[in-house]
PDB file of N, CA and C in Angstrom:
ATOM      1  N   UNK A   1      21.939 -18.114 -17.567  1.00  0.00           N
ATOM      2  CA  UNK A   1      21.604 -18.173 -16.162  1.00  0.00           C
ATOM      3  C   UNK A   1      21.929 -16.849 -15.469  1.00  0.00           C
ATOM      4  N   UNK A   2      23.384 -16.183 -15.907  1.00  0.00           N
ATOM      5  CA  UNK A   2      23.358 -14.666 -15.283  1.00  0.00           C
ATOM      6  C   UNK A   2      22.456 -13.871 -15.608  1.00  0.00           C
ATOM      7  N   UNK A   3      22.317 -13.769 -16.816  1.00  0.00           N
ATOM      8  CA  UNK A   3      21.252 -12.793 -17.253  1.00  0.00           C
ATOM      9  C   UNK A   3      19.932 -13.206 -16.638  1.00  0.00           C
ATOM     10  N   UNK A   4      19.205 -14.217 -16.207  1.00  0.00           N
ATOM     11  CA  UNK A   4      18.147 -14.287 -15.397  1.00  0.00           C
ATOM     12  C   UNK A   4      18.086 -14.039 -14.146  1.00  0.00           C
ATOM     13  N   UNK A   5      19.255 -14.208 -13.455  1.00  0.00           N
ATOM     14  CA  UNK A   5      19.716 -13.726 -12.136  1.00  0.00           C
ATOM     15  C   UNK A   5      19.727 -12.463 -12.136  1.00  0.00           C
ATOM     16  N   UNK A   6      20.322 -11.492 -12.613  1.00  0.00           N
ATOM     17  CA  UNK A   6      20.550 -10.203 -12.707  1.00  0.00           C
ATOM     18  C   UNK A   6      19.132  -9.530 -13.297  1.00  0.00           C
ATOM     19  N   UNK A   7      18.319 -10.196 -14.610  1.00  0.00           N
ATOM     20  CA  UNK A   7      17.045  -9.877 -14.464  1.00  0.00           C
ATOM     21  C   UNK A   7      16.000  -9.820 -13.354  1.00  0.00           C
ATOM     22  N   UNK A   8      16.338 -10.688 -12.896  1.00  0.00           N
ATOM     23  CA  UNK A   8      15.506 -11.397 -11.426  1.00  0.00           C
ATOM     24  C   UNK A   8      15.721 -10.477 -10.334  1.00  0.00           C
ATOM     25  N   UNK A   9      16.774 -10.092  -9.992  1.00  0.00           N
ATOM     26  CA  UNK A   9      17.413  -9.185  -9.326  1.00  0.00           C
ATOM     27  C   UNK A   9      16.952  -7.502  -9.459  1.00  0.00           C
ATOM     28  N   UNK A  10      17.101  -7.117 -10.730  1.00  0.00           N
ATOM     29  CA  UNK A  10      17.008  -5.902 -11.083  1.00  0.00           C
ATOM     30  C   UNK A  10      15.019  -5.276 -10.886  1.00  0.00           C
ATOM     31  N   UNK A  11      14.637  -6.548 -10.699  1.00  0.00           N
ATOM     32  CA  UNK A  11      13.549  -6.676 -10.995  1.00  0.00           C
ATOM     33  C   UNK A  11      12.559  -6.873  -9.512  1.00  0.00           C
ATOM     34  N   UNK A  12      13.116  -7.397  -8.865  1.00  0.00           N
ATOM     35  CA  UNK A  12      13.106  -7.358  -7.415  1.00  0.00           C
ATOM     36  C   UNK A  12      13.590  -5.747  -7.239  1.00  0.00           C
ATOM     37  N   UNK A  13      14.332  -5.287  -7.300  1.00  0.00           N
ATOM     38  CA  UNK A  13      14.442  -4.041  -6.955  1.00  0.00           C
ATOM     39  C   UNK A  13      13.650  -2.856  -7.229  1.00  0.00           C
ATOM     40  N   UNK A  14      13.471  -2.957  -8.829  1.00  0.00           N
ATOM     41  CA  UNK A  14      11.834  -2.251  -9.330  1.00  0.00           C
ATOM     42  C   UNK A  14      10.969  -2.789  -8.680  1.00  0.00           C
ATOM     43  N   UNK A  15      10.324  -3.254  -8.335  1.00  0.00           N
ATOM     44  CA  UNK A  15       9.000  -3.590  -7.687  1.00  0.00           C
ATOM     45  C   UNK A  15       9.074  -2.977  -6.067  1.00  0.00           C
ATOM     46  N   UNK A  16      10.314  -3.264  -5.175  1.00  0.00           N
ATOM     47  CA  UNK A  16      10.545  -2.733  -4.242  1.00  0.00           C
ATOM     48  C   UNK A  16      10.232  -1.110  -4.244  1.00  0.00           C
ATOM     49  N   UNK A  17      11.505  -0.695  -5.171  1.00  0.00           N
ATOM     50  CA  UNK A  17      11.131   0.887  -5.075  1.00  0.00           C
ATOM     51  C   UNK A  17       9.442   1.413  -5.301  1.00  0.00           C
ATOM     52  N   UNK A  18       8.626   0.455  -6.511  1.00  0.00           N
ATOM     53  CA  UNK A  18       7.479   0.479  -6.609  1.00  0.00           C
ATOM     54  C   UNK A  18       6.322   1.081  -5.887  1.00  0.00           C
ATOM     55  N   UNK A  19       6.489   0.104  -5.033  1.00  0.00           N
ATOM     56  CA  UNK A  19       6.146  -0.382  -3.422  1.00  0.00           C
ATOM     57  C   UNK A  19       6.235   0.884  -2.491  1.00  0.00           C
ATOM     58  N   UNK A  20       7.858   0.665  -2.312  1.00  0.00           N
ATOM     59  CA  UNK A  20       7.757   1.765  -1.545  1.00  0.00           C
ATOM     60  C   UNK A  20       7.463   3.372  -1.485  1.00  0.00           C
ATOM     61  N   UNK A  21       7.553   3.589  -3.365  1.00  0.00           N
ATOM     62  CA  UNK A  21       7.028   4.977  -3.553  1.00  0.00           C
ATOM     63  C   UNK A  21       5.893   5.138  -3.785  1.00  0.00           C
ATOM     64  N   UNK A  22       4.679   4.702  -3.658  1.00  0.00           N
ATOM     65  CA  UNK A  22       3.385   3.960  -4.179  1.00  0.00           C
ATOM     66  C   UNK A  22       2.379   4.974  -3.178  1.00  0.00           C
ATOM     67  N   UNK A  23       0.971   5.725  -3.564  1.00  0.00           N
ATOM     68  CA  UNK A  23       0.558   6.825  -2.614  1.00  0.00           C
ATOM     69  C   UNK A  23      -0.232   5.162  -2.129  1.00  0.00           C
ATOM     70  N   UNK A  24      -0.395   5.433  -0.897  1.00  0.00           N
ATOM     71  CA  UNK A  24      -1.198   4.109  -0.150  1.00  0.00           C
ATOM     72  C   UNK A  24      -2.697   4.752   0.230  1.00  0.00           C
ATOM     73  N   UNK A  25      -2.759   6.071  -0.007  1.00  0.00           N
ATOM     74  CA  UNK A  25      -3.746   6.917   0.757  1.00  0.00           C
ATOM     75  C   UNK A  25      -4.852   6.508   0.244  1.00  0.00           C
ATOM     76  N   UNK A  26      -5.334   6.576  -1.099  1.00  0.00           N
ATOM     77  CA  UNK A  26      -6.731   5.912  -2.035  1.00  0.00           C
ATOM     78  C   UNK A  26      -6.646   4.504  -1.534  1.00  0.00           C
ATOM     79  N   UNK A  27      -5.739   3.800  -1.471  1.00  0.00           N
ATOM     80  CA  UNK A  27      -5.885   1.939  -1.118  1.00  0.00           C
ATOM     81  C   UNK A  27      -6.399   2.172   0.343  1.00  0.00           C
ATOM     82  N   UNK A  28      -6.054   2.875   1.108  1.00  0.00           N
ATOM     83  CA  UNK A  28      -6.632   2.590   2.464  1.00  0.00           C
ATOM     84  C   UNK A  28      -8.223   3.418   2.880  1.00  0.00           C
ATOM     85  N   UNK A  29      -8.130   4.464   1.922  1.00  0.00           N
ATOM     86  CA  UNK A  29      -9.790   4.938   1.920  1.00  0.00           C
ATOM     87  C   UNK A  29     -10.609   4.000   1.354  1.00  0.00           C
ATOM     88  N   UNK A  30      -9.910   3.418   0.902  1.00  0.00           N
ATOM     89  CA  UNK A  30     -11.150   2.127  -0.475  1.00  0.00           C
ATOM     90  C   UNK A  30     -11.570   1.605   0.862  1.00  0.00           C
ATOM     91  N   UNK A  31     -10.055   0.695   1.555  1.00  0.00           N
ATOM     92  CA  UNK A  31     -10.682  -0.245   2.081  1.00  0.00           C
ATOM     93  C   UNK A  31     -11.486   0.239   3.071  1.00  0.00           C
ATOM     94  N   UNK A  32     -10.929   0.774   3.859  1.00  0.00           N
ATOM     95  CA  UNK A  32     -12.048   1.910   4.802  1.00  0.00           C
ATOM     96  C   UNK A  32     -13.504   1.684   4.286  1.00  0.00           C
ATOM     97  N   UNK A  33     -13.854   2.185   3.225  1.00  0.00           N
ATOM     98  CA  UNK A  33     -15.063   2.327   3.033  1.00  0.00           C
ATOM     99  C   UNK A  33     -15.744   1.412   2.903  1.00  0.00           C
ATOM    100  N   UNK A  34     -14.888   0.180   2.517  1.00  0.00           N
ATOM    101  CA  UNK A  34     -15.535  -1.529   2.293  1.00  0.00           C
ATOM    102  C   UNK A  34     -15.597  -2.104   3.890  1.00  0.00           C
ATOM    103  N   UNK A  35     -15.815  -1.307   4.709  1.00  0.00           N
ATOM    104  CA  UNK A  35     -15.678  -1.850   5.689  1.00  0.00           C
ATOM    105  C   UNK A  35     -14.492  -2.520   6.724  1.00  0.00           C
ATOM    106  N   UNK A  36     -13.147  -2.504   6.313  1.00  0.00           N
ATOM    107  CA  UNK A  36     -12.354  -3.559   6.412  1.00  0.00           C
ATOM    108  C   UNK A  36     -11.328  -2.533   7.251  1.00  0.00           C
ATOM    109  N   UNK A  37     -10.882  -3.367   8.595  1.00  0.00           N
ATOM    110  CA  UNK A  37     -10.225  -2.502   9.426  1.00  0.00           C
ATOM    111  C   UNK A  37      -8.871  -2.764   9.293  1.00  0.00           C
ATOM    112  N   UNK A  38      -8.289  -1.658  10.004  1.00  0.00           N
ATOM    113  CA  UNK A  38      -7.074  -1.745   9.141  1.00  0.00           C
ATOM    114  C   UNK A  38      -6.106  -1.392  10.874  1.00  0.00           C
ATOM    115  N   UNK A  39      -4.817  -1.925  11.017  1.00  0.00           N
ATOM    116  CA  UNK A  39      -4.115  -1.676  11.640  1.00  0.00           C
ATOM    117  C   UNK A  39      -2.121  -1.332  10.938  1.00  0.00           C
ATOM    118  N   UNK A  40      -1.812  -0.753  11.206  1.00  0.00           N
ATOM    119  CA  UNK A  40      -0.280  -0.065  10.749  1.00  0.00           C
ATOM    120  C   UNK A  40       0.347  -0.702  11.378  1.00  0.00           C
ATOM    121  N   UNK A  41       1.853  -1.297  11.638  1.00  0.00           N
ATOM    122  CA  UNK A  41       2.525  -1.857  12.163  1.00  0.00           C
ATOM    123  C   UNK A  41       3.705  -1.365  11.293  1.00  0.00           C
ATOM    124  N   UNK A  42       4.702  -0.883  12.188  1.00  0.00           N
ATOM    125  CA  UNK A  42       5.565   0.442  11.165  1.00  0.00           C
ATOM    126  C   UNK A  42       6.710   0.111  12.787  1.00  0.00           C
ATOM    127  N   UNK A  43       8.331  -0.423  11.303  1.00  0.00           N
ATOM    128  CA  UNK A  43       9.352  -0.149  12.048  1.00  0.00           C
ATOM    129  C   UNK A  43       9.654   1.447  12.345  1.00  0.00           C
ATOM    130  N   UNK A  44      10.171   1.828  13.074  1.00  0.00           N
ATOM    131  CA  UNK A  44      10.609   3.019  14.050  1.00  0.00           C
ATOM    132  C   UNK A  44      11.848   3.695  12.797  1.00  0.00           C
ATOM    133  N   UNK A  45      12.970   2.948  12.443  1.00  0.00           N
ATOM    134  CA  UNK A  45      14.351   2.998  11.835  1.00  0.00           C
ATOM    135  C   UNK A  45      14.270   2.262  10.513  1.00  0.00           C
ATOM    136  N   UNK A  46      12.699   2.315  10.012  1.00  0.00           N
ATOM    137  CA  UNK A  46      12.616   1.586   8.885  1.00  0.00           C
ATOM    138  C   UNK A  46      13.323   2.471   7.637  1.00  0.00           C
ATOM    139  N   UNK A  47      13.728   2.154   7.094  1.00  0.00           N
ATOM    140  CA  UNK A  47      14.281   3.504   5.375  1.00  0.00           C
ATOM    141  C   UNK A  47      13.733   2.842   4.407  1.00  0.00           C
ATOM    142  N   UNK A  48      13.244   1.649   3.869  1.00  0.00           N
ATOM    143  CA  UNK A  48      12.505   1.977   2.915  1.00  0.00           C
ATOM    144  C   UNK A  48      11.009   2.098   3.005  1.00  0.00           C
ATOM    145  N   UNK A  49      10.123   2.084   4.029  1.00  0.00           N
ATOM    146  CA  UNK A  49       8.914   3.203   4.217  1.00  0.00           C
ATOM    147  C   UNK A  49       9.346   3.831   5.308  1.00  0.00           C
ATOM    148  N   UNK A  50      10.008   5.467   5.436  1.00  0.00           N
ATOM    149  CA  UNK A  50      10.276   6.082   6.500  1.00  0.00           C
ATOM    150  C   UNK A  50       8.995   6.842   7.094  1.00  0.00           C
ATOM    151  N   UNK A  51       9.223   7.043   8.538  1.00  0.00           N
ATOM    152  CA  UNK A  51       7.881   7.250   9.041  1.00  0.00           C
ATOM    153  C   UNK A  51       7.352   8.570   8.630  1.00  0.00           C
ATOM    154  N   UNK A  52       8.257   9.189   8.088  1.00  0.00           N
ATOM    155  CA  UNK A  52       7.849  10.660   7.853  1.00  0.00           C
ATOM    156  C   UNK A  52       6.599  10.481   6.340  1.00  0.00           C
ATOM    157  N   UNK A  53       7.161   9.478   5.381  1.00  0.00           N
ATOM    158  CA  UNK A  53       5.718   9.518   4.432  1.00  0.00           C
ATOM    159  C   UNK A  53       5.098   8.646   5.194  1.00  0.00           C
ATOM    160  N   UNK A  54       4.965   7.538   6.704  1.00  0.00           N
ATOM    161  CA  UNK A  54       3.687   7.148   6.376  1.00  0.00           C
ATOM    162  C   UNK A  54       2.671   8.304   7.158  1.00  0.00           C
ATOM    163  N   UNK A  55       3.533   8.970   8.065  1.00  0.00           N
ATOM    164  CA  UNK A  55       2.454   9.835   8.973  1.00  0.00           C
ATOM    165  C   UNK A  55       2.158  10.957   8.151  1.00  0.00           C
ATOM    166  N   UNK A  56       2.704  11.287   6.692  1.00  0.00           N
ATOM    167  CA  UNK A  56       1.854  12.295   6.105  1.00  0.00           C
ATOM    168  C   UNK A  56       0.756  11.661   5.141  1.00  0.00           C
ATOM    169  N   UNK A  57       1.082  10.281   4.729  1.00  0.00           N
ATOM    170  CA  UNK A  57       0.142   9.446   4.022  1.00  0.00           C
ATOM    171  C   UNK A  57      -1.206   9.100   4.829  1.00  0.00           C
ATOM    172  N   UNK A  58      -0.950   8.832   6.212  1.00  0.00           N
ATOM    173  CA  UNK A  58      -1.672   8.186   6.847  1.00  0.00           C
ATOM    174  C   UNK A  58      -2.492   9.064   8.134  1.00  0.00           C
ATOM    175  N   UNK A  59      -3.744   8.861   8.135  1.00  0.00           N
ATOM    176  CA  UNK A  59      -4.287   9.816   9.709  1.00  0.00           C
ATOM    177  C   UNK A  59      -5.021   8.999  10.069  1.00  0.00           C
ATOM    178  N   UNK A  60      -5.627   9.447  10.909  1.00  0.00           N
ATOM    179  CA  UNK A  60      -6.303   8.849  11.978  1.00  0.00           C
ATOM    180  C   UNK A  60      -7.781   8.144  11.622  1.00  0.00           C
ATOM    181  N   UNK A  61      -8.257   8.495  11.049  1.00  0.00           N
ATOM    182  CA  UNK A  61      -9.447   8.474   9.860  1.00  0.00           C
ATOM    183  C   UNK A  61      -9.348   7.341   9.001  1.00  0.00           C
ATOM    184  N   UNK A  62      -8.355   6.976   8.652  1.00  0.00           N
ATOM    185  CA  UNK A  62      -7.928   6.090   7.970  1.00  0.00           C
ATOM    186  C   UNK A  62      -7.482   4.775   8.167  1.00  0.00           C
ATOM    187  N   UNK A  63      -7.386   4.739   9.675  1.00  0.00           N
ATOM    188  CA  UNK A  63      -6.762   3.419  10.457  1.00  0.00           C
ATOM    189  C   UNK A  63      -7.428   3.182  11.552  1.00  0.00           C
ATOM    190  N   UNK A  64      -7.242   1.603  11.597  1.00  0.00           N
ATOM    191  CA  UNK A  64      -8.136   1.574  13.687  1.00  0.00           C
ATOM    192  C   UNK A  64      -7.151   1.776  14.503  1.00  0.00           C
ATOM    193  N   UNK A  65      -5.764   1.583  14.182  1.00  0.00           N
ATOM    194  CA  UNK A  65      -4.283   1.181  14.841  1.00  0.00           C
ATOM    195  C   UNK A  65      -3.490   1.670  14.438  1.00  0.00           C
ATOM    196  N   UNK A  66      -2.330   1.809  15.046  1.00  0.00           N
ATOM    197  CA  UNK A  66      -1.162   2.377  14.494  1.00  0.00           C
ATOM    198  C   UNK A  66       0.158   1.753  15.742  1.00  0.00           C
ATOM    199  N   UNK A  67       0.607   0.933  15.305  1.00  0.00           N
ATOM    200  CA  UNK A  67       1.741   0.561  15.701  1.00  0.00           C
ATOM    201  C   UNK A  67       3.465   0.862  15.497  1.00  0.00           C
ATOM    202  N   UNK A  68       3.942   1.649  15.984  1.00  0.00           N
ATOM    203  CA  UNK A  68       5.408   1.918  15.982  1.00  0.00           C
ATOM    204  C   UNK A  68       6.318   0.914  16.904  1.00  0.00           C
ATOM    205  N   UNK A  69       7.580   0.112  16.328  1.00  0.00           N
ATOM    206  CA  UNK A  69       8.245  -0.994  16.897  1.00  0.00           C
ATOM    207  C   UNK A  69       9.148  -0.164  16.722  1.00  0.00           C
ATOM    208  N   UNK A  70      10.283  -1.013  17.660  1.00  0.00           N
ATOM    209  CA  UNK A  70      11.769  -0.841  17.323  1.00  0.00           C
ATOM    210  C   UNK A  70      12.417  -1.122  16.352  1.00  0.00           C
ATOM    211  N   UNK A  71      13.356  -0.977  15.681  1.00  0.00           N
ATOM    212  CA  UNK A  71      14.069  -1.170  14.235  1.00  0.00           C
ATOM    213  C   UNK A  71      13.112  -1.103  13.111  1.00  0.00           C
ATOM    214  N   UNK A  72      14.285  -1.891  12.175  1.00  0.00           N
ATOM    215  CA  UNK A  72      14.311  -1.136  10.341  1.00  0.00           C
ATOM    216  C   UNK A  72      12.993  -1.843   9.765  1.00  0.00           C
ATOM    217  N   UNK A  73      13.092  -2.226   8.498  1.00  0.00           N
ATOM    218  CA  UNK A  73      11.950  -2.709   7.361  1.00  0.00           C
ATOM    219  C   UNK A  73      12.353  -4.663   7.963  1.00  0.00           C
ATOM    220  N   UNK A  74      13.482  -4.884   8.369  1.00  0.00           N
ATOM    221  CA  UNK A  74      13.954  -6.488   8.010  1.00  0.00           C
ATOM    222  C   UNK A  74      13.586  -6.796   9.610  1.00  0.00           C
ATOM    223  N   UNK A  75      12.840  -5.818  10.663  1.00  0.00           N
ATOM    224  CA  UNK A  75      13.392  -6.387  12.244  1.00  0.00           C
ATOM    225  C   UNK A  75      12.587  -7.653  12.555  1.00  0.00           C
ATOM    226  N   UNK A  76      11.428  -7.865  11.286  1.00  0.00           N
ATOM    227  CA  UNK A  76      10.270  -8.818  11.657  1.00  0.00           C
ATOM    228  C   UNK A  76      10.776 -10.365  11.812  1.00  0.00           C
ATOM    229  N   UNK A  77      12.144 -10.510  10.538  1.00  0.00           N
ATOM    230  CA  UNK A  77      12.410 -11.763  10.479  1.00  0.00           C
ATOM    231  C   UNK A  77      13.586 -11.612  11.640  1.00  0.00           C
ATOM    232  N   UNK A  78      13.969 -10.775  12.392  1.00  0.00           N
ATOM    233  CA  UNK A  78      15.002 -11.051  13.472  1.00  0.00           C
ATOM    234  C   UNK A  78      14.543 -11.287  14.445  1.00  0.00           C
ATOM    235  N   UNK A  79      13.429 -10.473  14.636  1.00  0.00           N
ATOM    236  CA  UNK A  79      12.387 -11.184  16.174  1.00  0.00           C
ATOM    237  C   UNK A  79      10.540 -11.555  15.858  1.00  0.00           C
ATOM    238  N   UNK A  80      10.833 -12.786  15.142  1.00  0.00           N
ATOM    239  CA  UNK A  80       9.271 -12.672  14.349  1.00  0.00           C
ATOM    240  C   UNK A  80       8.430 -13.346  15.334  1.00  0.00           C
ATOM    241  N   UNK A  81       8.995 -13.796  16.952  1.00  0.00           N
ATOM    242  CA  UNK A  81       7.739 -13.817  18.156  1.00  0.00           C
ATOM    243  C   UNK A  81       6.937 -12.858  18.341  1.00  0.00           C
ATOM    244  N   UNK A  82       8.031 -11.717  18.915  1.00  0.00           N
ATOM    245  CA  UNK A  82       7.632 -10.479  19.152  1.00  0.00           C
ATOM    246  C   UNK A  82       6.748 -10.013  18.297  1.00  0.00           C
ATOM    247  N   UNK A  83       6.993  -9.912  17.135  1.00  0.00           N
ATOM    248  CA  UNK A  83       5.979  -9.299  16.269  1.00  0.00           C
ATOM    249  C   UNK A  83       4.599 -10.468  16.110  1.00  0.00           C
ATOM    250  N   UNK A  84       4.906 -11.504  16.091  1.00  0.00           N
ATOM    251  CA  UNK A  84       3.815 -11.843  15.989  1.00  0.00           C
ATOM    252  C   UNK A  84       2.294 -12.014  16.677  1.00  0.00           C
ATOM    253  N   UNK A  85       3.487 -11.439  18.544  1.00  0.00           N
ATOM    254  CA  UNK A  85       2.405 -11.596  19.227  1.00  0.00           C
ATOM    255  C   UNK A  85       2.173 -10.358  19.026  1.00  0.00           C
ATOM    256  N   UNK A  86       2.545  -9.469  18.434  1.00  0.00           N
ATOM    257  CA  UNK A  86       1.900  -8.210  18.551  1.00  0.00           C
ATOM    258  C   UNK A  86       0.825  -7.861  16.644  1.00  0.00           C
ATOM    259  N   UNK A  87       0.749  -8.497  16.107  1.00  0.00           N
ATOM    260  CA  UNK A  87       0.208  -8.733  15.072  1.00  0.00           C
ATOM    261  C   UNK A  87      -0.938  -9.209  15.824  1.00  0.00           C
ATOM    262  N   UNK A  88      -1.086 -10.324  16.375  1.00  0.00           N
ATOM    263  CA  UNK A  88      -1.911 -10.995  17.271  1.00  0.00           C
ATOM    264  C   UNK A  88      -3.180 -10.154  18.266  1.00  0.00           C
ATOM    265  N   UNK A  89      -2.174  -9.163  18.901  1.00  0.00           N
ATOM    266  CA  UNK A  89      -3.158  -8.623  19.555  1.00  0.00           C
ATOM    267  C   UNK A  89      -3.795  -7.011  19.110  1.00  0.00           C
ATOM    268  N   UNK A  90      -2.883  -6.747  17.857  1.00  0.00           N
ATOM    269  CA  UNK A  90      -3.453  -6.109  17.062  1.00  0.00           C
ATOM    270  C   UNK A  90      -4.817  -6.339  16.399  1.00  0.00           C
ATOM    271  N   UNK A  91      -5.235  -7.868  16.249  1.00  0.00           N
ATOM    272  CA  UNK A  91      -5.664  -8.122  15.616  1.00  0.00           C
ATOM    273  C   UNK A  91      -6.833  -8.273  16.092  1.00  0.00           C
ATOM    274  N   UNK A  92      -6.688  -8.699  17.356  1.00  0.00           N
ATOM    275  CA  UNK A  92      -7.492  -9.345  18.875  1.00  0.00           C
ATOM    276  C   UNK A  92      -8.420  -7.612  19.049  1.00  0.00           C
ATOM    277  N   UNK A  93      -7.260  -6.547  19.033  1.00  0.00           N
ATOM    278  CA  UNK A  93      -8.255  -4.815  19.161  1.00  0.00           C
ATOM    279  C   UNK A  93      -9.019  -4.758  18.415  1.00  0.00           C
ATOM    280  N   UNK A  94      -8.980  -5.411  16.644  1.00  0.00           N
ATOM    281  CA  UNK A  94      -9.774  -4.877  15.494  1.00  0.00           C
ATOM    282  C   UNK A  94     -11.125  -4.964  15.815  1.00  0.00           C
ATOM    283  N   UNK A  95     -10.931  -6.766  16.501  1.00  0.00           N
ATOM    284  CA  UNK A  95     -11.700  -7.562  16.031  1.00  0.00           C
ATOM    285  C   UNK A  95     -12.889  -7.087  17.752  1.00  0.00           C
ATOM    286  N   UNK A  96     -12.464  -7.104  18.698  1.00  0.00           N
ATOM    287  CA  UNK A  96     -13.381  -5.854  19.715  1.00  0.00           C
ATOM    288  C   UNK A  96     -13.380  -4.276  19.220  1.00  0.00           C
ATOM    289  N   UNK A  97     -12.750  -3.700  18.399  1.00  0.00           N
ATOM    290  CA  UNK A  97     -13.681  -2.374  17.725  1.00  0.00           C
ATOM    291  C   UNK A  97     -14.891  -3.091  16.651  1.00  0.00           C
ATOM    292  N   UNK A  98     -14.494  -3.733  15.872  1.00  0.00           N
ATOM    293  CA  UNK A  98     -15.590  -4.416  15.067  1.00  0.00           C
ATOM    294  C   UNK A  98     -16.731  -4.720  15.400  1.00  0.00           C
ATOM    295  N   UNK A  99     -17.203  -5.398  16.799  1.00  0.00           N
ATOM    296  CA  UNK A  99     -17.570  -6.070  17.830  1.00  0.00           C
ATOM    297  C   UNK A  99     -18.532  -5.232  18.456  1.00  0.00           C
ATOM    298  N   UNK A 100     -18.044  -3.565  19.106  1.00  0.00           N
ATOM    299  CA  UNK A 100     -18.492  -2.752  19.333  1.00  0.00           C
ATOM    300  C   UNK A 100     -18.928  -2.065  18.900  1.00  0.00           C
ATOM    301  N   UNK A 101     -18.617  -1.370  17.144  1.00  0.00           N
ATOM    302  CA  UNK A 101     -19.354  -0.803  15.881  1.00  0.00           C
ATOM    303  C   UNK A 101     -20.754  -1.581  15.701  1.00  0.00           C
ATOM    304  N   UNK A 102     -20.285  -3.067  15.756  1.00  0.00           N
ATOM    305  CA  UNK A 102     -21.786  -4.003  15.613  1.00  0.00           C
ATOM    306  C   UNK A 102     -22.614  -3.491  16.167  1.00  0.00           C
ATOM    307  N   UNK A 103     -22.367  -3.891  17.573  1.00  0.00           N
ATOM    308  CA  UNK A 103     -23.172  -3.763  18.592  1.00  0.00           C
ATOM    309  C   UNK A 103     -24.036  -2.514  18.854  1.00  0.00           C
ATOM    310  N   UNK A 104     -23.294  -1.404  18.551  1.00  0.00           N
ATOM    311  CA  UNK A 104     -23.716   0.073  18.715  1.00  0.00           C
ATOM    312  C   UNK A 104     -24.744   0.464  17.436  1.00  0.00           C
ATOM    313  N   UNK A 105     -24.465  -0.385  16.692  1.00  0.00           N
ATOM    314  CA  UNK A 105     -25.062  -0.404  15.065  1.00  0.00           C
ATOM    315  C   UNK A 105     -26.691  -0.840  15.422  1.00  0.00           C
ATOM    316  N   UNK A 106     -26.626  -1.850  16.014  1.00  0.00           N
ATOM    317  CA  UNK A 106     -27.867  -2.947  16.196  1.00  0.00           C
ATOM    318  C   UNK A 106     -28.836  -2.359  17.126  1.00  0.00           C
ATOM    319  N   UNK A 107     -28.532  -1.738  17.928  1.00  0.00           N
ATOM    320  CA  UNK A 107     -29.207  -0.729  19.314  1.00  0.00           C
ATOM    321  C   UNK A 107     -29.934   0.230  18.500  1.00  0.00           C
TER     322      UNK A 107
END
């Protein structure tokens, strides 16, 4: 049972670092190009994605949104209203840029 715990564990941690050292830049041009909009939502005091790689990973070109909050990587489960209404109306912008690409498309 320790040894699966401590596997389990060690293993959770590889995947984390994974994750967080992982170039995101090709995953978000893909989706880009498939059409699929994309918004950032990025703690401020986060350390394991610090903002310094996502703003060299990430431009403007690449996203519809870009959201900077207060606190770390964990602040979502300490105030997960807040974020959610802001997930929410993140989501609410995509979906009027989407709306307006249509529209401008169809003209």
């Amino acid at each position: 049972m320790r040894m699966y715990l401590w596997k389990t564990i060690a293993q959770t941690f590889a995947e984390a670092r994974a994750i967080a050292q992982a170039d995101i830049r090709d995953m978000l041009v893909d989706l880009r190009r498939r059409g699929t909009r994309i918004a950032v939502i990025h703690g401020a005091d986060d350390r394991l994605f610090r903002i310094e790689k996502i703003q060299a990973n990430v431009d403007t070109g690449m996203v519809d949104g870009f959201y900077c909050v207060a606190g770390g990587h964990q602040q979502i489960l300490l105030e997960p209203t807040s974020h959610a209404r802001l997930a929410n109306n993140a989501l609410l912008a995509l979906g009027r840029k989407r709306d307006q690409f249509n529209a401008a498309r169809a003209q």
